[in-house]
C-alpha atoms as a PDB file:
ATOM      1  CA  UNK A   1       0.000   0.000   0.000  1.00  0.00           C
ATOM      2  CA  UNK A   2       1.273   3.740  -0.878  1.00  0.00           C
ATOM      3  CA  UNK A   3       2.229   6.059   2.496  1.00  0.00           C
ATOM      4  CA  UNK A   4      -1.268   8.416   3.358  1.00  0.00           C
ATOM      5  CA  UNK A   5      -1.022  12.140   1.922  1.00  0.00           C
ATOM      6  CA  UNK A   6      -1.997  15.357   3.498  1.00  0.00           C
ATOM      7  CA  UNK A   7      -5.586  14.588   1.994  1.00  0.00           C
ATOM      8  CA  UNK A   8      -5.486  11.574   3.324  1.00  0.00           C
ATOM      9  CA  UNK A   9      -5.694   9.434  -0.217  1.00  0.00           C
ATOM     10  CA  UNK A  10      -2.976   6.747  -0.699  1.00  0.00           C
ATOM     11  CA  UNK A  11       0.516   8.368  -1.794  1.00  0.00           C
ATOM     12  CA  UNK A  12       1.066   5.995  -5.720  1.00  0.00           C
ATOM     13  CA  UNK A  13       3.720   3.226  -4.929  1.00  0.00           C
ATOM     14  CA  UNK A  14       6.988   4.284  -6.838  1.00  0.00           C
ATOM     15  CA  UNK A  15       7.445  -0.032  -6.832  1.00  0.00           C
ATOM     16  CA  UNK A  16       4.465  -0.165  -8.448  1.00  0.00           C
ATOM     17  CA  UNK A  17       4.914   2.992 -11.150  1.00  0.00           C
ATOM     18  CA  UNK A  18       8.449   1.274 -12.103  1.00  0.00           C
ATOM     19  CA  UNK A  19       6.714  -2.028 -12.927  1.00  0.00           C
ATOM     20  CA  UNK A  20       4.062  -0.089 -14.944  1.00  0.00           C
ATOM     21  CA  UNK A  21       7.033   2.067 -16.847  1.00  0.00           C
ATOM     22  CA  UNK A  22       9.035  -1.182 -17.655  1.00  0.00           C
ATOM     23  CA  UNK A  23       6.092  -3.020 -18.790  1.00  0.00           C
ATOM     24  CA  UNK A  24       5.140  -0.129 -20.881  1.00  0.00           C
ATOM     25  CA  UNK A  25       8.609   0.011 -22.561  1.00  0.00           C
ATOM     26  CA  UNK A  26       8.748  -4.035 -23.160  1.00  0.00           C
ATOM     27  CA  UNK A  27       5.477  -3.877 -25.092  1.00  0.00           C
ATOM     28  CA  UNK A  28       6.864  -0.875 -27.191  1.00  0.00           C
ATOM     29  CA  UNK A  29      10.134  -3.087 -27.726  1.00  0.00           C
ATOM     30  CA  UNK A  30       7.950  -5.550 -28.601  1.00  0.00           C
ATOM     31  CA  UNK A  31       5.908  -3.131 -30.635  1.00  0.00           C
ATOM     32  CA  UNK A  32       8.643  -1.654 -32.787  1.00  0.00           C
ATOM     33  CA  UNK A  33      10.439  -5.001 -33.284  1.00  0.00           C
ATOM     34  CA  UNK A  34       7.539  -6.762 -34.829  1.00  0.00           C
ATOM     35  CA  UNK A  35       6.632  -3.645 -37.243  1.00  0.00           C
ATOM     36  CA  UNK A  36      10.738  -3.686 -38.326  1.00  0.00           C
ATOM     37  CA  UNK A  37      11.096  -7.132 -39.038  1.00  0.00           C
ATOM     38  CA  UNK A  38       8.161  -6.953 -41.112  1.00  0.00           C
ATOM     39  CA  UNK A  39       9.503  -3.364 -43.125  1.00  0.00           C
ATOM     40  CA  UNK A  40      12.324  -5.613 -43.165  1.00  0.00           C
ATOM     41  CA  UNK A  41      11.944  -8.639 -44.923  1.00  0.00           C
ATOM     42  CA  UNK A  42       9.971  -6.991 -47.440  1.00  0.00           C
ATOM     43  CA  UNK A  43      12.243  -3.686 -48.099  1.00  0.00           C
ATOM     44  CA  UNK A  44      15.315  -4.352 -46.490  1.00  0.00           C
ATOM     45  CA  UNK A  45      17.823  -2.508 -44.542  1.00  0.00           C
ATOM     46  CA  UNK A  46      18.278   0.310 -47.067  1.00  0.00           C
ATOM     47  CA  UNK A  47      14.699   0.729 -47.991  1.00  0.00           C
ATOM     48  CA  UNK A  48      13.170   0.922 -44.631  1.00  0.00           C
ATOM     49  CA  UNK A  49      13.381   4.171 -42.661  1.00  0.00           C
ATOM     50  CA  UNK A  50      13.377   4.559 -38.902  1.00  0.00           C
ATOM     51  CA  UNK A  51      10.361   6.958 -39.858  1.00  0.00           C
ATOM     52  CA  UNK A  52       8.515   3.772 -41.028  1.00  0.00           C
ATOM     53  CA  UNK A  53       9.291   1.379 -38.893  1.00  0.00           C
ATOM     54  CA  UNK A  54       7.613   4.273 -36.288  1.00  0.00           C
ATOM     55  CA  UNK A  55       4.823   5.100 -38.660  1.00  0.00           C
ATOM     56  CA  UNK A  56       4.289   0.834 -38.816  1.00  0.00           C
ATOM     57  CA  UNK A  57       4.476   0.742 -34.817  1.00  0.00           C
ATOM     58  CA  UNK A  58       2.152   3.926 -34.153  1.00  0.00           C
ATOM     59  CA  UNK A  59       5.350   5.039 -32.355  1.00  0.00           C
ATOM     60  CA  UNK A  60       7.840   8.173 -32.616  1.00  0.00           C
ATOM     61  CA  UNK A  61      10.953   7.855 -34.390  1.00  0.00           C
ATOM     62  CA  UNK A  62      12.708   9.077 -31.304  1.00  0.00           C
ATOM     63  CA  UNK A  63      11.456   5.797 -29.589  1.00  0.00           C
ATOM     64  CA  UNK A  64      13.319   3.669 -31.872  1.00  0.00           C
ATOM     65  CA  UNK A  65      16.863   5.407 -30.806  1.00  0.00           C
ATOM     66  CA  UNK A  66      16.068   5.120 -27.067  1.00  0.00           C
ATOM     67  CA  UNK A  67      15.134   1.439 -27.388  1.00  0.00           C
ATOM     68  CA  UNK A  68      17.712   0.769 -29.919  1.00  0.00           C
ATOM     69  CA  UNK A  69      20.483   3.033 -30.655  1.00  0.00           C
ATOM     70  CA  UNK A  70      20.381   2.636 -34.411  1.00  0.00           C
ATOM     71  CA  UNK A  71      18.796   1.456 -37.412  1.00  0.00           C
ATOM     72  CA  UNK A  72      21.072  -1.322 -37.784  1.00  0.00           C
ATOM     73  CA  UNK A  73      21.039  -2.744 -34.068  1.00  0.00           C
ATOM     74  CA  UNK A  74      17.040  -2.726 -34.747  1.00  0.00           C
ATOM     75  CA  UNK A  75      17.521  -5.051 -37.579  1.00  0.00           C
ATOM     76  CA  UNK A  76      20.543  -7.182 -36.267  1.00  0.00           C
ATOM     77  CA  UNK A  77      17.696  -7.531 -32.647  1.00  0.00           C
ATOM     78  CA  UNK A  78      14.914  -8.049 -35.304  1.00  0.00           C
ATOM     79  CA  UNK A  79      16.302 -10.676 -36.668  1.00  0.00           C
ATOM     80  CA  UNK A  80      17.669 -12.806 -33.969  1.00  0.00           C
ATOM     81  CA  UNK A  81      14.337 -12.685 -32.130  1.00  0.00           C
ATOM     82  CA  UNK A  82      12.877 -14.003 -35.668  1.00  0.00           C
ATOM     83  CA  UNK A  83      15.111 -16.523 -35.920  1.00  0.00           C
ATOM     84  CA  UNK A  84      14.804 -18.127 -31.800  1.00  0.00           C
ATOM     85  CA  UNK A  85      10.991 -18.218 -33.208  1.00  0.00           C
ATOM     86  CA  UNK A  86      11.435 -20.324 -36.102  1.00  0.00           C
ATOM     87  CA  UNK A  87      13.480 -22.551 -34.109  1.00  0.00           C
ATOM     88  CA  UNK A  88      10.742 -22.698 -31.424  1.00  0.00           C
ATOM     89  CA  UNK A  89       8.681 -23.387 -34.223  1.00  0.00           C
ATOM     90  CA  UNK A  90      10.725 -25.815 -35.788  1.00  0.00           C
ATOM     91  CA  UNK A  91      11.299 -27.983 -32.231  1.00  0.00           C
ATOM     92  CA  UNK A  92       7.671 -27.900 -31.782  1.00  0.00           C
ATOM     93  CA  UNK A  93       6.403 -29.196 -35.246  1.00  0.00           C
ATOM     94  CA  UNK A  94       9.159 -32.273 -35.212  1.00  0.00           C
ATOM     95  CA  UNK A  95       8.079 -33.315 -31.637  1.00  0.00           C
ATOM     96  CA  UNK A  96       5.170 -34.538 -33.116  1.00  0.00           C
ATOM     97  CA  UNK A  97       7.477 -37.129 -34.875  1.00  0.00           C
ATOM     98  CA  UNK A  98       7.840 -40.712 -34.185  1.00  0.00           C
ATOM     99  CA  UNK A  99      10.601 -42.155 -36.389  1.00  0.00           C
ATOM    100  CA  UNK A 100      13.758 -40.407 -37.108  1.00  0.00           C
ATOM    101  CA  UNK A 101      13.143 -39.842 -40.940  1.00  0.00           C
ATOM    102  CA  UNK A 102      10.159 -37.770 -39.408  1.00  0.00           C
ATOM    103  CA  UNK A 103      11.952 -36.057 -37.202  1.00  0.00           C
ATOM    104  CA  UNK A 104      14.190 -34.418 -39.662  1.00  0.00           C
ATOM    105  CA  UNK A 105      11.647 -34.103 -42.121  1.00  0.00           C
ATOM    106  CA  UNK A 106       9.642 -32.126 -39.795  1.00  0.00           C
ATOM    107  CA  UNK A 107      12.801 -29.664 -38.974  1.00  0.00           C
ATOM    108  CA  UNK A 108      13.361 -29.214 -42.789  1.00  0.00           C
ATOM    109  CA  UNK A 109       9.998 -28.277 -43.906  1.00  0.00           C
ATOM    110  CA  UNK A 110       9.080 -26.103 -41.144  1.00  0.00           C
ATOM    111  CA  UNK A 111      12.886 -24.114 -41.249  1.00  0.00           C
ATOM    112  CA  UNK A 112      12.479 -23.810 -44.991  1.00  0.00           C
ATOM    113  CA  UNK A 113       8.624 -22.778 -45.103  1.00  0.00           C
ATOM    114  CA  UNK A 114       9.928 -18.635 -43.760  1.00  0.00           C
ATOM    115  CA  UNK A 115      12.314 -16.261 -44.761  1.00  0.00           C
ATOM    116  CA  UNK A 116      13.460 -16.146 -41.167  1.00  0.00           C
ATOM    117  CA  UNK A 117      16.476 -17.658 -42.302  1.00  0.00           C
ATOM    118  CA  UNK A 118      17.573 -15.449 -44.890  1.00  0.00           C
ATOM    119  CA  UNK A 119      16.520 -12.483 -42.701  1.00  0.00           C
ATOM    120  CA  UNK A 120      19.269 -13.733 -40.129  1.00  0.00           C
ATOM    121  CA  UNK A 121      21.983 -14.500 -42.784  1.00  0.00           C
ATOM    122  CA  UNK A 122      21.582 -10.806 -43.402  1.00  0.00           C
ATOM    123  CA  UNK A 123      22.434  -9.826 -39.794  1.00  0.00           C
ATOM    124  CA  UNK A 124      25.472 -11.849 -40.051  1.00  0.00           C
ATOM    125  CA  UNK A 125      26.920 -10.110 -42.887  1.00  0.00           C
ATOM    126  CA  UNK A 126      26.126  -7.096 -40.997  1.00  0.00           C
ATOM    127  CA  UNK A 127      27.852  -8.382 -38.030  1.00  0.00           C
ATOM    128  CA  UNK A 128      31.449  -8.065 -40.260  1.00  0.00           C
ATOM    129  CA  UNK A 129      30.945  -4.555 -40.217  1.00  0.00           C
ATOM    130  CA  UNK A 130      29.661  -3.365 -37.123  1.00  0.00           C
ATOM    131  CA  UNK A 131      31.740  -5.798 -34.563  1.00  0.00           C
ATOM    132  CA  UNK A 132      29.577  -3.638 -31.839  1.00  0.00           C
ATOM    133  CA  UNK A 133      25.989  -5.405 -32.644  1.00  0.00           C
ATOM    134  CA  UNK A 134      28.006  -9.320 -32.862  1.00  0.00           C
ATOM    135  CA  UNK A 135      27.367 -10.312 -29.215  1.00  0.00           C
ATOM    136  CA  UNK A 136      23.740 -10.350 -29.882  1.00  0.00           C
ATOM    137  CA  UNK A 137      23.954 -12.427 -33.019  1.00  0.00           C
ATOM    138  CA  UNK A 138      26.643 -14.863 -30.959  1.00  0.00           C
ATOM    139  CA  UNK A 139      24.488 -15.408 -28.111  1.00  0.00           C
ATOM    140  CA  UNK A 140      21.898 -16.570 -30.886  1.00  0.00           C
ATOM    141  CA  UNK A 141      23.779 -18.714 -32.019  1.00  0.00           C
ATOM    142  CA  UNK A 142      24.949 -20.362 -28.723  1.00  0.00           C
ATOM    143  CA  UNK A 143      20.819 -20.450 -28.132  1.00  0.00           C
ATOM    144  CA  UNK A 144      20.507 -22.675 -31.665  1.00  0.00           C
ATOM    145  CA  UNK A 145      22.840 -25.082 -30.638  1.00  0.00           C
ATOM    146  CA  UNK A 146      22.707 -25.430 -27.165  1.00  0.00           C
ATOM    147  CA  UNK A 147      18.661 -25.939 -27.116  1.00  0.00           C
ATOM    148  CA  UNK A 148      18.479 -28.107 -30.421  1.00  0.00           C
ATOM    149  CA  UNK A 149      20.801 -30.182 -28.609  1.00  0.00           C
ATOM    150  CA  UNK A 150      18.656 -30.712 -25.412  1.00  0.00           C
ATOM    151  CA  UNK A 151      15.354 -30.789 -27.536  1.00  0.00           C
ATOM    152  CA  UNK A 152      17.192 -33.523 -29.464  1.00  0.00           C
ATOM    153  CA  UNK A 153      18.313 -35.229 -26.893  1.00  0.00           C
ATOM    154  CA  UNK A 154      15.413 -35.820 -24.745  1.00  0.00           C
ATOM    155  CA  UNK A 155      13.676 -37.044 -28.196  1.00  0.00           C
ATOM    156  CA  UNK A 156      16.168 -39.761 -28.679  1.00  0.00           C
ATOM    157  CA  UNK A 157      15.808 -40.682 -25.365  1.00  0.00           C
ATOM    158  CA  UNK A 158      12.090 -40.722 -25.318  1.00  0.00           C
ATOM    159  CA  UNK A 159      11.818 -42.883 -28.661  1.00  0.00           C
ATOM    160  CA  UNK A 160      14.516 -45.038 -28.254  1.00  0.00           C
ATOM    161  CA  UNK A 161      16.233 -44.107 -31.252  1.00  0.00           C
ATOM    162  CA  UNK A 162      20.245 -44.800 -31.940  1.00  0.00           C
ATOM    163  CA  UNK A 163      21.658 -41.197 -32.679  1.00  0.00           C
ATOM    164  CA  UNK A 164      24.351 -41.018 -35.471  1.00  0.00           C
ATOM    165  CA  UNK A 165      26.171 -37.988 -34.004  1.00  0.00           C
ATOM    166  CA  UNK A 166      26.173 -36.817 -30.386  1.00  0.00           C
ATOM    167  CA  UNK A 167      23.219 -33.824 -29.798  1.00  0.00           C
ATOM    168  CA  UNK A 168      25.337 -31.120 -29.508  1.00  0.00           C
ATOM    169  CA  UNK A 169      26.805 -32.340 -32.899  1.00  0.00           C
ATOM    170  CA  UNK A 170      23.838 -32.795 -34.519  1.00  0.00           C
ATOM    171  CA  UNK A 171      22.118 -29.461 -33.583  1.00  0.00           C
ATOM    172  CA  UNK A 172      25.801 -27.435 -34.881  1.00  0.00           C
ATOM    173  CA  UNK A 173      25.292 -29.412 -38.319  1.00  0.00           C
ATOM    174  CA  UNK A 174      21.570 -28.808 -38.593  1.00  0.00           C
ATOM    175  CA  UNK A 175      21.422 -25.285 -38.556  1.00  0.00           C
ATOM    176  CA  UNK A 176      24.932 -24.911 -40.260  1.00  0.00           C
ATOM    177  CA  UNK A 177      23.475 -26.839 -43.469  1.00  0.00           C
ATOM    178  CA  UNK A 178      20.130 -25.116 -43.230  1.00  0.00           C
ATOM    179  CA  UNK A 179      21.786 -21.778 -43.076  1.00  0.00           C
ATOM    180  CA  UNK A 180      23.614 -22.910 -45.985  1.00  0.00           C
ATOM    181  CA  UNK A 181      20.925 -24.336 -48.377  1.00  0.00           C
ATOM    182  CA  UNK A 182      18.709 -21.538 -47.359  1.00  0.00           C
ATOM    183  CA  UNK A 183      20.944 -19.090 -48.598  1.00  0.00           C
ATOM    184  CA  UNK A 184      21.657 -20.469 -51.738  1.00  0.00           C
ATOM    185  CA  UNK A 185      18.578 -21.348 -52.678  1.00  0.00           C
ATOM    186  CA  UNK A 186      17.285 -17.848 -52.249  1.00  0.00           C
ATOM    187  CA  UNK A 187      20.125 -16.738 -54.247  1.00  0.00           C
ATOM    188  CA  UNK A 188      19.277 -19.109 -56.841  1.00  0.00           C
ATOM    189  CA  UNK A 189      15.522 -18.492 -56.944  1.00  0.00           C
ATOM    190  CA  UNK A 190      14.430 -21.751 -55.392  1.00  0.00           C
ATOM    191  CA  UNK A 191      10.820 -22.466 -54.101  1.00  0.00           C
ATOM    192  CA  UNK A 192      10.469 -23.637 -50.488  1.00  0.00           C
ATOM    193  CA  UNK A 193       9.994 -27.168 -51.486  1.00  0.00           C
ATOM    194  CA  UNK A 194      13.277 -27.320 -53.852  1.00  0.00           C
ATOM    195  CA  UNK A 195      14.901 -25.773 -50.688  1.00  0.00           C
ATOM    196  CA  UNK A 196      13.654 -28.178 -48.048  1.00  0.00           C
ATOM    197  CA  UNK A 197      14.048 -31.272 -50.728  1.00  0.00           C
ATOM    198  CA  UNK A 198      18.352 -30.083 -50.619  1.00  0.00           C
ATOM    199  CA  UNK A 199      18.190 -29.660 -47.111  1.00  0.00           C
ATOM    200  CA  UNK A 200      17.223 -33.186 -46.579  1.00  0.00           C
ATOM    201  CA  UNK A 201      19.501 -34.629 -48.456  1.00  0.00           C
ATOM    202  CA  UNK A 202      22.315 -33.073 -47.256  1.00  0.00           C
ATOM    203  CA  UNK A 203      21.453 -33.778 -43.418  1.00  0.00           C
ATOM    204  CA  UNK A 204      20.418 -37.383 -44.580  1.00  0.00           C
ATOM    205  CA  UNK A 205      20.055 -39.884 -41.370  1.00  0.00           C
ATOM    206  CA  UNK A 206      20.387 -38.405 -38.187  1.00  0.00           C
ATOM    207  CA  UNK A 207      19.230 -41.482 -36.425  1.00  0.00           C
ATOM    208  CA  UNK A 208      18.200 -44.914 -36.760  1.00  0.00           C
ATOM    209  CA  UNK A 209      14.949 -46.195 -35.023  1.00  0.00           C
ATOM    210  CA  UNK A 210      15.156 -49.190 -32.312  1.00  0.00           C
ATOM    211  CA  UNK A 211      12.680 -50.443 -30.321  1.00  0.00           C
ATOM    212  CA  UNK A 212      10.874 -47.842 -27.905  1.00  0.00           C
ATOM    213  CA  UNK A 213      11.220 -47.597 -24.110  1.00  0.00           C
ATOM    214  CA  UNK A 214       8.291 -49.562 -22.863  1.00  0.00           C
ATOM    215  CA  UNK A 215       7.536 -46.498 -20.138  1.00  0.00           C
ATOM    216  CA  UNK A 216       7.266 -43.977 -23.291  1.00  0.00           C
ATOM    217  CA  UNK A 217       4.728 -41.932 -22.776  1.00  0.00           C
ATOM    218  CA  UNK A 218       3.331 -38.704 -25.339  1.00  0.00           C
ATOM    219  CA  UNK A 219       5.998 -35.968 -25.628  1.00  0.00           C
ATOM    220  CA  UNK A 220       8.107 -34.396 -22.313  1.00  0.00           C
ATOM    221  CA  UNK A 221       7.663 -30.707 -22.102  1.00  0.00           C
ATOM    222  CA  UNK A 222      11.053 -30.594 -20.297  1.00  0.00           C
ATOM    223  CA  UNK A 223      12.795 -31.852 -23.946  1.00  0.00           C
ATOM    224  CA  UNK A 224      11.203 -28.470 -25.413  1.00  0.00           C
ATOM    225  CA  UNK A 225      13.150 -25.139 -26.827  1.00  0.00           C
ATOM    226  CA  UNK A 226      13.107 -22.434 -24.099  1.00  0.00           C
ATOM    227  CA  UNK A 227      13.562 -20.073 -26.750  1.00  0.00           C
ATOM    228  CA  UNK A 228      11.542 -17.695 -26.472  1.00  0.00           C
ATOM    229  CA  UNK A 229       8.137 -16.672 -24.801  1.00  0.00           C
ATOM    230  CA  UNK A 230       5.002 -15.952 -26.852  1.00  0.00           C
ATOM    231  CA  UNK A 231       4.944 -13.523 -30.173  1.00  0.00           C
ATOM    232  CA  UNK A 232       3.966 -10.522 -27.179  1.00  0.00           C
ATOM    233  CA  UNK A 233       7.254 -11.160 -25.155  1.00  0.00           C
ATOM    234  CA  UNK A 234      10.072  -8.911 -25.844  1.00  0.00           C
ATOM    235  CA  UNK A 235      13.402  -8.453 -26.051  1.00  0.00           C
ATOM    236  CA  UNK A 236      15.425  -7.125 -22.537  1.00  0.00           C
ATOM    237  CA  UNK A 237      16.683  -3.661 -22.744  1.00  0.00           C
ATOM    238  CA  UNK A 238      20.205  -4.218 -22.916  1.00  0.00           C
ATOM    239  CA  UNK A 239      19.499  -5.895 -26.821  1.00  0.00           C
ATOM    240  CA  UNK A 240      18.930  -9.322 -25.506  1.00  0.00           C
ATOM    241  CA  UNK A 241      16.396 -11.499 -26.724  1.00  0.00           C
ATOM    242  CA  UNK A 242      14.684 -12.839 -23.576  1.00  0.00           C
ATOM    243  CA  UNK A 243      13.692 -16.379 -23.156  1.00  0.00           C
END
């Protein structure tokens, strides 16, 4: 409860008015982040303004700076968060698999079906030039890998299945041949389903299928990506993506 006034009404609890202000400013994060990735992927970084990605947002222009800094650090931010979605996406759709050629068909159709990927390739070329905005883009990375490998892992576990390559292996080579086949094919012109037919046959088997455990049981939350929150979570103010 707020301290009494001279009028005797309840003084407003400053605790209270700094949880309002920092809930305000995630939801404009939030705000701005979603109307720039979309400016984004269809214009690119030249031909999108911070004056429309405010217009896009309802915001000001001198909201973008405060959050952000610069026009760049929106997009490099933009596209990270993009990218931990997908591959919240991508866990989720291949959990529903129940033989390893499943599984990785799953991951390939769902990473390829978005232009999520291409989006982030563009931050890392932006990355060689601006060294400052590369932590972000890092700690992405580190994300990819180190939750595809746990997702992975608990669904070998929980299916039985032989794995080929260790987790953490597995998850490294997934997203560094996606990255790769995604690329080229959009430099080459290639439709989603030429794109995810190349990624699967450069991944081939990841796995082999054995008999499952008998105590299996439908899919374990715990071996889901903790990514990301839902599409209205934002990003921490220091240019983290929050989980």
């Amino acid at each position: 409860m707020g301290s009494e006034t001279a009028t005797g009404m309840s003084a407003p609890d400053p605790k209270h008015a700094v949880r309002a202000t920092r809930s305000a400013g995630r939801k404009m994060r939030s705000l701005l982040l979603d109307a720039a990735s979309a400016l984004f992927k269809e214009r690119g970084l030249s031909g999108t303004s911070i004056s429309d990605i405010a217009a896009a947002a309802d915001a000001f222009p001198s909201q973008i700076t405060y959050y952000f800094r610069t026009k760049e650090a929106l997009f490099v931010e933009a596209a990270c968060r993009d990218m931990l979605y997908l591959a919240r996406a991508t866990e989720q759709a291949a959990l529903k698999a129940h033989t390893p050629r499943d599984y990785t068909h799953a991951l390939a159709v769902t990473v390829t079906a978005t232009d999520t990927v291409a989006f982030f390739a563009e931050a890392l070329t932006l990355t060689r030039r601006r060294q400052d905005l590369a932590p972000l883009v890092e700690r992405t990375i580190e994300r990819l890998h180190s939750e595809g490998a746990r997702a992975y892992a608990g669904q070998v576990e929980r299916h039985g299945w032989r794995s080929l390559r260790a987790p953490e292996e597995s998850s490294r080579r997934f997203w560094a041949i996606a990255i790769g086949v995604i690329v080229e094919g959009y430099a080459m012109g290639r439709a989603a389903e030429e794109m995810c037919g190349e990624l699967l046959r450069a991944l081939g088997e990841q796995a082999t299928a054995t008999a499952a455990p008998a105590n299996a049981t439908s899919a374990n939350d715990a071996t889901r990506l903790r990514l990301v929150g839902d599409r209205d979570t934002s990003s921490s103010t220091d240019g983290e993506t929050s989980s």
